[in-house]
N, C-alpha and C. Protein backbone atom coordinates (compact mmCIF):
# COMPACT_ATOMS: atom_id res chain seq x y z
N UNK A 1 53.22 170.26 142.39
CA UNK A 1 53.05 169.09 141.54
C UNK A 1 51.56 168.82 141.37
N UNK A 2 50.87 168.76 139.96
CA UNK A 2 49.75 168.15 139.83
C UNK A 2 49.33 166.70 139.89
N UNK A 3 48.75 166.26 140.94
CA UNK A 3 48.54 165.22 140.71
C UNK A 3 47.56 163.99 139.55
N UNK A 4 46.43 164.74 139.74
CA UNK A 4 45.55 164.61 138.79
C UNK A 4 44.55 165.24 138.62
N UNK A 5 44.00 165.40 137.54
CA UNK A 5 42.86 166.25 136.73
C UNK A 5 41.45 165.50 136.91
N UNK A 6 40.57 166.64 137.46
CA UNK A 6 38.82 165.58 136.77
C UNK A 6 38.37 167.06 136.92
N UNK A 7 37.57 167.04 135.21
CA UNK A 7 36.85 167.62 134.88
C UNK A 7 36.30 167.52 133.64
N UNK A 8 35.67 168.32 132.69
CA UNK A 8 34.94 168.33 131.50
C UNK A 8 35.98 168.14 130.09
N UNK A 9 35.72 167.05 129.94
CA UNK A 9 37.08 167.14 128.14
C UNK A 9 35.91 168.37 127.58
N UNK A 10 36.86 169.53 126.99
CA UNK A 10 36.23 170.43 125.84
C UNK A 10 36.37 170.37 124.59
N UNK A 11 37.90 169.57 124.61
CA UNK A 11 38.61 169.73 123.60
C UNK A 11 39.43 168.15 122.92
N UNK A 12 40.03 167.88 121.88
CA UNK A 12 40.80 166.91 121.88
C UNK A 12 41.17 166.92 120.40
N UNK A 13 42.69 166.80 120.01
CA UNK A 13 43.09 167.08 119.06
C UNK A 13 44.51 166.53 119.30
N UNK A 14 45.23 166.49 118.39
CA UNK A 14 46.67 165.68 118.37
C UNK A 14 47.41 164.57 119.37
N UNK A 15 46.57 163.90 119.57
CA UNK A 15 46.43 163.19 120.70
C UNK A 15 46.48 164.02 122.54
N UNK A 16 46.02 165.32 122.04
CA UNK A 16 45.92 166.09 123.32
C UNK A 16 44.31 165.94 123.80
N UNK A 17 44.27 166.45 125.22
CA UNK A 17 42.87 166.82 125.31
C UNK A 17 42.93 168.24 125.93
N UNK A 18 41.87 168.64 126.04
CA UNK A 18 41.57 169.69 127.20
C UNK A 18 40.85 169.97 128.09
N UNK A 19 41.26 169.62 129.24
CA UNK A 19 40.46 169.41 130.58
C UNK A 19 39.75 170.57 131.30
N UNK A 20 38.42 171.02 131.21
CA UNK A 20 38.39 172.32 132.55
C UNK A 20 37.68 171.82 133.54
N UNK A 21 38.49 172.70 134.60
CA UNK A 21 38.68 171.92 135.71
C UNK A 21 37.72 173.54 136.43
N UNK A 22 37.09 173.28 137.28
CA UNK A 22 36.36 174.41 137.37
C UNK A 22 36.74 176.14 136.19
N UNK A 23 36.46 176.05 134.94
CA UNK A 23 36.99 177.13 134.54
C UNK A 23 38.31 176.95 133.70
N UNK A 24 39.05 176.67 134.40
CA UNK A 24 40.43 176.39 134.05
C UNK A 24 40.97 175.35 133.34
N UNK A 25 41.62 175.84 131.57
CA UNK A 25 41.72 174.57 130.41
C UNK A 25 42.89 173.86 130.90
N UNK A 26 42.83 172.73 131.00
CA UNK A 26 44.47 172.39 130.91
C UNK A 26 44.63 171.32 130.02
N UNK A 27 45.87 171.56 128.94
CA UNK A 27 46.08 170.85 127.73
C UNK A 27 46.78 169.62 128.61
N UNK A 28 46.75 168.66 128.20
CA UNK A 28 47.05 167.27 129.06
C UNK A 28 47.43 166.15 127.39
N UNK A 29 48.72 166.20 127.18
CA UNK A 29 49.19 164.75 126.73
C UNK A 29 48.82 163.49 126.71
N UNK A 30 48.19 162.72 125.66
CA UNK A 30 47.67 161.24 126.75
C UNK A 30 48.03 160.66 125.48
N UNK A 31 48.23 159.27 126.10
CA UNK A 31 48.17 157.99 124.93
C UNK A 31 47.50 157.67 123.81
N UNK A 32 47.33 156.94 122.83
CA UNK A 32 46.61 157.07 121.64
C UNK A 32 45.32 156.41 122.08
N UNK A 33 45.43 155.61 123.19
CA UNK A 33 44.49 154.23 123.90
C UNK A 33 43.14 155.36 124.63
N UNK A 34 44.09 156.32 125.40
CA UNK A 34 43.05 157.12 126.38
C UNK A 34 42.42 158.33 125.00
N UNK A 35 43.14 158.38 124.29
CA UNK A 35 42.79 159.83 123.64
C UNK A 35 41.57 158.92 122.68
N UNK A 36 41.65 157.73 122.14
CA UNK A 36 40.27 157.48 121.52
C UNK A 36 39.24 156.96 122.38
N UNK A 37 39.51 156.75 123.84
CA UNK A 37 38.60 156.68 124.79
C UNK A 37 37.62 158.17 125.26
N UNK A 38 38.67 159.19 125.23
CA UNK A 38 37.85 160.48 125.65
C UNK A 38 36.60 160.58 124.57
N UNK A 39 35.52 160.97 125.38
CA UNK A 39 34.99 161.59 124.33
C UNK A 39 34.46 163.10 124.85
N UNK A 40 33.96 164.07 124.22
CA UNK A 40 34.07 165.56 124.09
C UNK A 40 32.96 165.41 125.44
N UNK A 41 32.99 166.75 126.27
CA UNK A 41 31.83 167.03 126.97
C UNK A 41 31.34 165.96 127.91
N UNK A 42 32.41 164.95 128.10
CA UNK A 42 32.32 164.03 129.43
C UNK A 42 33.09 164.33 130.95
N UNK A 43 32.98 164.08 131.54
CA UNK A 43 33.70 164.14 133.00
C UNK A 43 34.47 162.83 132.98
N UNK A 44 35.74 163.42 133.09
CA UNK A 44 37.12 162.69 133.24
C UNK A 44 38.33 163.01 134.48
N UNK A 45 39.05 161.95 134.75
CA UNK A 45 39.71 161.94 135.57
C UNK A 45 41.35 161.44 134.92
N UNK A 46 42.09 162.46 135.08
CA UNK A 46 43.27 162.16 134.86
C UNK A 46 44.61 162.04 135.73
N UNK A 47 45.41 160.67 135.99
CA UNK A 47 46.57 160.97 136.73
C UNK A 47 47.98 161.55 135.91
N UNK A 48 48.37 162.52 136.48
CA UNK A 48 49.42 163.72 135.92
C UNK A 48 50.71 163.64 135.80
N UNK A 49 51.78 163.83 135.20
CA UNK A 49 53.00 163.82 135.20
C UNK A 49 53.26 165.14 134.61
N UNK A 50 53.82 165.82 135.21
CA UNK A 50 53.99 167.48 135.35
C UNK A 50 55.68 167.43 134.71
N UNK A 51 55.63 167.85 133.15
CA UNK A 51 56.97 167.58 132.78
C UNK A 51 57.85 169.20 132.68
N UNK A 52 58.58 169.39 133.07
CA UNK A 52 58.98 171.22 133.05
C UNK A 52 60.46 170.79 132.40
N UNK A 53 60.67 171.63 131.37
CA UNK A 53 62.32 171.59 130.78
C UNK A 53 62.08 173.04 131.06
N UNK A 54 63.66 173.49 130.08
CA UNK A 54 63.55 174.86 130.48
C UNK A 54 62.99 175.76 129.20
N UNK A 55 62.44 175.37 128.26
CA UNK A 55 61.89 176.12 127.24
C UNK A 55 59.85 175.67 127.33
N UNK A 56 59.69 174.65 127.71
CA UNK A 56 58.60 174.28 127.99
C UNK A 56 57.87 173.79 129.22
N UNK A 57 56.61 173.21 129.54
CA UNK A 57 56.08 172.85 130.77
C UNK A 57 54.88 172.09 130.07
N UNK A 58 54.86 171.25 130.38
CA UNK A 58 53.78 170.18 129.87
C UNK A 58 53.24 168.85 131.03
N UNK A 59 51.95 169.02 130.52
CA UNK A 59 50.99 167.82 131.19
C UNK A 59 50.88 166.60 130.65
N UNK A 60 51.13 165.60 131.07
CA UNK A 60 51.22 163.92 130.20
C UNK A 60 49.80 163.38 131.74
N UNK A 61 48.61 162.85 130.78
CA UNK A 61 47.57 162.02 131.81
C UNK A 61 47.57 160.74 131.29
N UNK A 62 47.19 160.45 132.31
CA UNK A 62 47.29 158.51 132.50
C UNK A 62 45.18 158.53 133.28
N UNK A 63 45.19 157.46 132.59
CA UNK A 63 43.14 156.75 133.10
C UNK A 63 44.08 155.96 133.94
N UNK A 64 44.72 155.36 134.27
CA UNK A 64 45.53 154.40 135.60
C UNK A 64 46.38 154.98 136.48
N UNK A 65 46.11 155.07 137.61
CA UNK A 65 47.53 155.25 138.18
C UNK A 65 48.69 154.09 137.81
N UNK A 66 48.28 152.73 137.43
CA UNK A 66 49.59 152.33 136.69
C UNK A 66 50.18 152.38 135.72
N UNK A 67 49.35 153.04 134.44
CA UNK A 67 50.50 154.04 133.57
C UNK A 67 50.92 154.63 133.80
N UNK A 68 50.37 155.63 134.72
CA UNK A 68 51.34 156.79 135.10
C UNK A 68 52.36 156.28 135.84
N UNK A 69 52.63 155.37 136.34
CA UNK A 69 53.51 154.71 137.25
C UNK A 69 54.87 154.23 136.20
N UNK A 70 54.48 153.25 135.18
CA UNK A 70 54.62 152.81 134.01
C UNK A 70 55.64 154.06 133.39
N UNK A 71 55.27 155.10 132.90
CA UNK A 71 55.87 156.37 132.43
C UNK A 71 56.47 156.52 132.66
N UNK A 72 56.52 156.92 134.36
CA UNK A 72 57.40 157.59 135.15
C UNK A 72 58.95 156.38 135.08
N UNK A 73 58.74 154.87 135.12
CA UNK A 73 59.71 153.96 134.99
C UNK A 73 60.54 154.18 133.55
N UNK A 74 59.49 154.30 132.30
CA UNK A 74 60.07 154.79 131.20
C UNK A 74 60.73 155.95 131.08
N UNK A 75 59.99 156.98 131.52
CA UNK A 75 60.83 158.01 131.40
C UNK A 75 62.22 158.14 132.53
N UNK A 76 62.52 157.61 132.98
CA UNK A 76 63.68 156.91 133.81
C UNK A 76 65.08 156.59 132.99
N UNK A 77 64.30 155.95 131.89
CA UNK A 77 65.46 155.23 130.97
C UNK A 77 66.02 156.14 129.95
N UNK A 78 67.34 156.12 130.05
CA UNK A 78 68.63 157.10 129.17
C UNK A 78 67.95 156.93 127.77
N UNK A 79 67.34 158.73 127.20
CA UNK A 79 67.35 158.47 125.96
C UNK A 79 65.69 158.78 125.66
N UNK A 80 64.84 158.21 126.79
CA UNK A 80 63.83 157.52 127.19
C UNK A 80 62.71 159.31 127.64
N UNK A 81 62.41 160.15 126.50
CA UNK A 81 61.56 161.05 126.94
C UNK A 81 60.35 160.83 127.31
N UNK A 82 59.52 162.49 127.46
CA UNK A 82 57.93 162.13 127.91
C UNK A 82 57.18 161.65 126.44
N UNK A 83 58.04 162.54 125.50
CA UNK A 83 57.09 161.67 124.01
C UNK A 83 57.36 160.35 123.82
N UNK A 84 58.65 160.03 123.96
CA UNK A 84 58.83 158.21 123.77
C UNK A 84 57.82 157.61 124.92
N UNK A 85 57.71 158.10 126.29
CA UNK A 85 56.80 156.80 126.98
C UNK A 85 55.87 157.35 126.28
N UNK A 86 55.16 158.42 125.64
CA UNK A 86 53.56 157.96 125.66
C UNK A 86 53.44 157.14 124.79
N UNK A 87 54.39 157.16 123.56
CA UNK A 87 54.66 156.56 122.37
C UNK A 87 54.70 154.74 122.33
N UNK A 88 55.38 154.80 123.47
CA UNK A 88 55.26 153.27 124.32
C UNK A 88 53.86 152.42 124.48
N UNK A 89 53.45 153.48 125.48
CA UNK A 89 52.52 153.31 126.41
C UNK A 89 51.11 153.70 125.04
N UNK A 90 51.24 154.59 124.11
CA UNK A 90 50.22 153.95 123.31
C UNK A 90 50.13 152.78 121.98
N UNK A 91 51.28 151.94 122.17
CA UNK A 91 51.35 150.81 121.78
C UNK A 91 50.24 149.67 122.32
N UNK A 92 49.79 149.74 123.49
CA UNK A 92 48.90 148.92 124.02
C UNK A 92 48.56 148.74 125.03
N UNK A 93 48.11 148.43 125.77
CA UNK A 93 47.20 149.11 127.24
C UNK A 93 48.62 148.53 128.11
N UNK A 94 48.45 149.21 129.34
CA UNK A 94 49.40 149.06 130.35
C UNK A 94 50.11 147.93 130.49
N UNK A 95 48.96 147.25 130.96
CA UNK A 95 49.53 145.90 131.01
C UNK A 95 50.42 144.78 130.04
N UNK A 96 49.58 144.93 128.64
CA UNK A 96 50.14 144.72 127.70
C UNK A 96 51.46 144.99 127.43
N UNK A 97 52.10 146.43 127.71
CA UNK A 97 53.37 147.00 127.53
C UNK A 97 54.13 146.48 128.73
N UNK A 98 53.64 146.60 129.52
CA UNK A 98 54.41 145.92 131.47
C UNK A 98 54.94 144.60 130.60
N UNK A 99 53.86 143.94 130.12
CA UNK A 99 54.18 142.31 130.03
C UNK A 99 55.48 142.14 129.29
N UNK A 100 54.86 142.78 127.95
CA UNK A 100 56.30 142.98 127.13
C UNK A 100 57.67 143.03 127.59
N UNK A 101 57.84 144.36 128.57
CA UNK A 101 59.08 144.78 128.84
C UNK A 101 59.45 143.33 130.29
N UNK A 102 58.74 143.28 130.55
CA UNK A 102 59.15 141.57 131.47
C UNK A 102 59.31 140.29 130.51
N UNK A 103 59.17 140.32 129.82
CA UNK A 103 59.36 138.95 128.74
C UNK A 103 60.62 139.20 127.68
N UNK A 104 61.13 140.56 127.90
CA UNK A 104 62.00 141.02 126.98
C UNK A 104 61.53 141.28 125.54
N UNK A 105 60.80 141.85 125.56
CA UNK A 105 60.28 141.53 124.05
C UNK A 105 60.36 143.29 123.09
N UNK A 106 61.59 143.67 123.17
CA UNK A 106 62.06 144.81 122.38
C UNK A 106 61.60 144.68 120.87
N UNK A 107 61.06 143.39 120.34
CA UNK A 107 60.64 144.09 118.80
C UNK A 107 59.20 144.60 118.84
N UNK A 108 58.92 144.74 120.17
CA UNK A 108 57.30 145.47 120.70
C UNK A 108 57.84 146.41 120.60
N UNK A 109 58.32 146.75 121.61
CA UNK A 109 58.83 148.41 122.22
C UNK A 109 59.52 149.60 120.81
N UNK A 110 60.28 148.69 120.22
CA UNK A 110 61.02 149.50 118.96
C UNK A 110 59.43 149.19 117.97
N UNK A 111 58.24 149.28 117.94
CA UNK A 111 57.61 149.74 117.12
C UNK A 111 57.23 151.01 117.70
N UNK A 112 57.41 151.42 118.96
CA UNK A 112 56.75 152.86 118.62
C UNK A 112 57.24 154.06 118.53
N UNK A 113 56.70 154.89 117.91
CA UNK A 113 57.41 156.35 117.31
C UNK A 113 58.54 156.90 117.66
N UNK A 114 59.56 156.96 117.07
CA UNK A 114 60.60 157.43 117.87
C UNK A 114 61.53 156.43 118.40
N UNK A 115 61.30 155.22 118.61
CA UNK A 115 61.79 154.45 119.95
C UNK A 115 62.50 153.51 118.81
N UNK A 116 63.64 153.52 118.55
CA UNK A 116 64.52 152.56 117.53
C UNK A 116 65.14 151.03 118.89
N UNK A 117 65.62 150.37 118.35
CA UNK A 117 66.07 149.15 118.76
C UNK A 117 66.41 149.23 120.31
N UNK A 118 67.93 150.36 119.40
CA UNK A 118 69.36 150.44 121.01
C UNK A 118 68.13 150.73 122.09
N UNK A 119 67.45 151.66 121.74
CA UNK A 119 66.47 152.59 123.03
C UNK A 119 65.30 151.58 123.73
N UNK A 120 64.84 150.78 122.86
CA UNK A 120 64.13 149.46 123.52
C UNK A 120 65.06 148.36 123.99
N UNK A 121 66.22 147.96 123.82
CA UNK A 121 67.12 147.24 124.47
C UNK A 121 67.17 147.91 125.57
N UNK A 122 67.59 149.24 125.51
CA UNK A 122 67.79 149.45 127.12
C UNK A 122 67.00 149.92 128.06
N UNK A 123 65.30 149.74 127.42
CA UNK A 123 64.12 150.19 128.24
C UNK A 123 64.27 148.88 128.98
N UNK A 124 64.18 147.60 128.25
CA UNK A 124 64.22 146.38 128.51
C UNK A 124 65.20 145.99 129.86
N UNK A 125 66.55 146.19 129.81
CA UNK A 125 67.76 145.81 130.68
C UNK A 125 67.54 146.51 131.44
N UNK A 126 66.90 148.37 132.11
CA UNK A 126 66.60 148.98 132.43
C UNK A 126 66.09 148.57 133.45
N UNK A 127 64.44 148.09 132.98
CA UNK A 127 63.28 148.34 133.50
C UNK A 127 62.74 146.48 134.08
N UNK A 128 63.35 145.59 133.11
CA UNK A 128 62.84 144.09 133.18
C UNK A 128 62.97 143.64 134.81
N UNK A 129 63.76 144.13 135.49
CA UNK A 129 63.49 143.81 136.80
C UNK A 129 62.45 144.56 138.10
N UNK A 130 62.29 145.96 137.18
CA UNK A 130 61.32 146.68 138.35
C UNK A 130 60.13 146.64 137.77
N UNK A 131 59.20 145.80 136.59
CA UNK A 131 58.22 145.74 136.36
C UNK A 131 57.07 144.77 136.87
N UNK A 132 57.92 143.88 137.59
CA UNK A 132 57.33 142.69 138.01
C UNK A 132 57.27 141.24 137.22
N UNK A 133 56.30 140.42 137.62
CA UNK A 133 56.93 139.39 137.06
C UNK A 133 55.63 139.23 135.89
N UNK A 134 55.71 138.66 134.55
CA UNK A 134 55.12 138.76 133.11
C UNK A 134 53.44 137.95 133.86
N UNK A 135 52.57 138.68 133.26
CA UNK A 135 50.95 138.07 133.69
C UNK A 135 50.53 136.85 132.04
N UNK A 136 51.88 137.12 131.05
CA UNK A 136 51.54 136.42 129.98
C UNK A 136 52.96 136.18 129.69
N UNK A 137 53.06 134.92 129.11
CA UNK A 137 54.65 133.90 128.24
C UNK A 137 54.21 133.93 127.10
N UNK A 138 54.45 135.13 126.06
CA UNK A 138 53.78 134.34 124.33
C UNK A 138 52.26 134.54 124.92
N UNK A 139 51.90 133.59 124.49
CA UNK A 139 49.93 133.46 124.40
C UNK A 139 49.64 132.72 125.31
N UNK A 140 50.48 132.17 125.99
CA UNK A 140 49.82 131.58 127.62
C UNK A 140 49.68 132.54 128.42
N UNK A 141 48.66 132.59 129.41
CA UNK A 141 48.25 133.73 130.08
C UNK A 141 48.34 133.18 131.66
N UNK A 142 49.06 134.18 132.34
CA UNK A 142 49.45 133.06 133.63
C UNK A 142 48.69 134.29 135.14
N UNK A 143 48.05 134.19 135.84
CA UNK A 143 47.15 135.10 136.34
C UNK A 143 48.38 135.60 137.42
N UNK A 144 48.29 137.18 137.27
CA UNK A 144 49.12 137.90 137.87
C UNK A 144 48.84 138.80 138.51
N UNK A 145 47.40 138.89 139.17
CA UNK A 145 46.47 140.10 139.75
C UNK A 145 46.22 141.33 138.89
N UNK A 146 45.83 140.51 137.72
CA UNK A 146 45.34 141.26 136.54
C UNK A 146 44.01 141.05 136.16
N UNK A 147 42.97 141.59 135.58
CA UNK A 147 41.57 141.62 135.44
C UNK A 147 41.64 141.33 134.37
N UNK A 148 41.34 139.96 133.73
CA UNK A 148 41.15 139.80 132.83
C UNK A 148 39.89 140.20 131.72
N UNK A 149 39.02 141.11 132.07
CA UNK A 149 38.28 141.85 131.32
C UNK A 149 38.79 143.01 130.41
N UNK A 150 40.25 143.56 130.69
CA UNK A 150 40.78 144.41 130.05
C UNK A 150 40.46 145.93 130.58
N UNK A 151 40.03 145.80 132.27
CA UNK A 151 39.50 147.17 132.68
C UNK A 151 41.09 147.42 133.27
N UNK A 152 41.39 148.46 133.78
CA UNK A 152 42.43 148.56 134.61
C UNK A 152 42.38 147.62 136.05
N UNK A 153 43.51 147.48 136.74
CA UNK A 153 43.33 146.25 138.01
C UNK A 153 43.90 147.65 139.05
N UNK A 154 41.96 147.66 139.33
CA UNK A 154 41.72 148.99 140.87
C UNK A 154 42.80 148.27 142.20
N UNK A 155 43.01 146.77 142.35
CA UNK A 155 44.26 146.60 143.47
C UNK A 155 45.35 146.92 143.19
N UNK A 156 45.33 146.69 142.21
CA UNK A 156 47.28 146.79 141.88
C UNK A 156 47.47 148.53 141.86
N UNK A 157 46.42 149.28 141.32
CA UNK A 157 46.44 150.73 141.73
C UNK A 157 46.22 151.29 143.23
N UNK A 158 45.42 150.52 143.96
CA UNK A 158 45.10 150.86 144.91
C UNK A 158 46.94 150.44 145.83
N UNK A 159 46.96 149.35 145.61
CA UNK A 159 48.46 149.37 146.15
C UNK A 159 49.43 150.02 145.74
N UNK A 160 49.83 150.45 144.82
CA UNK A 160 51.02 151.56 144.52
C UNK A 160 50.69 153.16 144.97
N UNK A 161 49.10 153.15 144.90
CA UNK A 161 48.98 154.41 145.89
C UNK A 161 49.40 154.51 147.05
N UNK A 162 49.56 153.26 147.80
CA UNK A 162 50.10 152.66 149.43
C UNK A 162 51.23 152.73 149.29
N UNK A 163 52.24 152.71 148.49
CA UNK A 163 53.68 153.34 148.40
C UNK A 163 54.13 151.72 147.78
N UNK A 164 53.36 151.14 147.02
CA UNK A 164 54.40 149.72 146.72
C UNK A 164 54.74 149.97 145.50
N UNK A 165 56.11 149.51 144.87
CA UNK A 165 56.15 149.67 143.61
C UNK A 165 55.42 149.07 142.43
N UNK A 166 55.91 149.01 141.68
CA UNK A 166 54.53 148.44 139.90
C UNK A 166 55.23 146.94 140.61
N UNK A 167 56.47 146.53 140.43
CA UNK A 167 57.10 145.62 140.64
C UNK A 167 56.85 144.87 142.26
N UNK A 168 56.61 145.14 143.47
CA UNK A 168 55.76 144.82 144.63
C UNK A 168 54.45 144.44 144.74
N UNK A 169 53.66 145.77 144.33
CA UNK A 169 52.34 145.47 143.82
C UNK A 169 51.86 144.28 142.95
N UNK A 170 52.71 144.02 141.89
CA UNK A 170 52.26 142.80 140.84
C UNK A 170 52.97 141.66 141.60
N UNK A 171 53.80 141.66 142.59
CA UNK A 171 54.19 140.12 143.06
C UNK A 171 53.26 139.65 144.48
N UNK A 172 52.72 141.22 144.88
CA UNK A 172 52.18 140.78 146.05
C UNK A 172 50.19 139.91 145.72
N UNK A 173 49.99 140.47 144.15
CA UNK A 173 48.56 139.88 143.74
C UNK A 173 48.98 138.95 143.18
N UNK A 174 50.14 138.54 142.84
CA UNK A 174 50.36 137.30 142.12
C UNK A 174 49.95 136.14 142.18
N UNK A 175 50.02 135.86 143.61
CA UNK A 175 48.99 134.32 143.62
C UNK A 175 47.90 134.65 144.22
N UNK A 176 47.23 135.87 144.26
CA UNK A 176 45.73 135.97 144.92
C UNK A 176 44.47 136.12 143.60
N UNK A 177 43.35 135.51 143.57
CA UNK A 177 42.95 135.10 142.64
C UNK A 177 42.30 136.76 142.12
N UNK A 178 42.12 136.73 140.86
CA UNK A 178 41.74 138.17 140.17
C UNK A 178 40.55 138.49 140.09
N UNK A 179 39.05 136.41 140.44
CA UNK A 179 37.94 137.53 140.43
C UNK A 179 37.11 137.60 141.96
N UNK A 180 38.05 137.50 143.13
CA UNK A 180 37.89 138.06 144.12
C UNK A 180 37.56 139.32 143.82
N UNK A 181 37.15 140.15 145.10
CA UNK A 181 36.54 141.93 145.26
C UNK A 181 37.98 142.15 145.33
N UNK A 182 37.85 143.71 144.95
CA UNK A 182 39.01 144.62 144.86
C UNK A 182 39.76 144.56 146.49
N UNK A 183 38.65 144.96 147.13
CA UNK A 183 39.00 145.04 148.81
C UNK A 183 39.47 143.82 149.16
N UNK A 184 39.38 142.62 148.78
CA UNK A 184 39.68 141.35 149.57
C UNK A 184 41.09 141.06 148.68
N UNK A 185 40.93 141.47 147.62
CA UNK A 185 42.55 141.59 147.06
C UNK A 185 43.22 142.19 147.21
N UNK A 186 43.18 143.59 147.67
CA UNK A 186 44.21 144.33 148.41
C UNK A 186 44.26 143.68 149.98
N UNK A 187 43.30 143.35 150.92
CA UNK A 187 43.17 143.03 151.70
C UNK A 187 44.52 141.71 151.85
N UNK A 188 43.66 140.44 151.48
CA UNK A 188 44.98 139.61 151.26
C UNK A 188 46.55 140.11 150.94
N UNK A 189 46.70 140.89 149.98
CA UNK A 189 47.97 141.32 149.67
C UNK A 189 48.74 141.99 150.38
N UNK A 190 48.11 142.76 151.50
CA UNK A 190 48.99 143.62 152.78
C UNK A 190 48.90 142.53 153.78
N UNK A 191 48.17 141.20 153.73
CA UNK A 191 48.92 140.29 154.72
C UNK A 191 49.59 139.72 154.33
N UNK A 192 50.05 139.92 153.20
CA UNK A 192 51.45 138.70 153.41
C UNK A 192 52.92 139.15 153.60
């Protein structure tokens, strides 16, 4: 199993990139969000989802370990492939999509490619309980150990690397404040 990629983007084209990793290209799948973030001839780090059917073998990267986390929940759901989550997941940054699918909000999810109504109803009924609890109601924004700068939230990753789920992780920062240090927010969050 690959976990994740860091090395030189060479390449990037159809929302793919191409990573070499000492030498070695590897075509890597990513979101529409990360793929206009890459840019050519930078050093990048990607977390992996190693997809194998039996006619193909493909790489899907995530800039978060909580998209990739995210994915892996989508691609979970009946119906629910590796092209529908990225398809998802490049609807709008992680969090954004997390929030959604906790608020129920399927006329998000059925906008992206591929992903019709029935298939966002049941990402929704699916997934609405293992995502955690919504960091936004509508346009009220309710602090959920989320960074409100729009960077990824390094605790809530740093804790699901510790084995907690997306859904653990986001209840255990829930009432710890977001512009504490990363360390004192994971810190707090394994004491309680």
């Amino acid at each position: 199993m690959i976990s994740h990629l860091k090395g030189v983007i060479t390449e990037k084209f159809n929302n793919s990139v191409i990573i070499d990793v000492n030498g070695v290209g590897y075509e890597v799948m990513v979101s529409a969000l990360d793929f206009q973030d890459v840019v050519l001839d930078e050093e990048r780090k990607f977390y992996t989802y190693h997809a194998v059917r039996e006619n193909a073998e493909e790489l899907y990267g995530f800039s978060s370990l909580m998209a990739k986390k995210l994915f892996e929940l989508l691609i979970s759901v009946q119906g629910i492939g590796p092209k529908a989550g990225i398809a998802i997941l490049s609807l709008a940054e992680p969090e954004e999509v997390r929030n959604a699918i906790a608020n129920g909000d399927t006329s998000f999810i059925s906008k992206a490619s591929g992903v019709g109504k029935k298939s966002a109803e049941r990402v929704i009924v699916d997934l609405r309980d293992k995502v955690g609890v919504p960091s936004k109601y509508g346009t009220a924004e309710v602090k959920v150990g989320v960074v409100s700068d729009g960077e990824p939230d390094e605790a809530l990753d740093a804790l699901m690397a510790l084995g907690f789920t997306l859904k653990e992780a986001s209840l255990a920062l829930e009432k710890i404040d977001p512009k504490l240090s990363v360390e004192e927010r994971i810190r707090l969050a394994l004491s309680k």
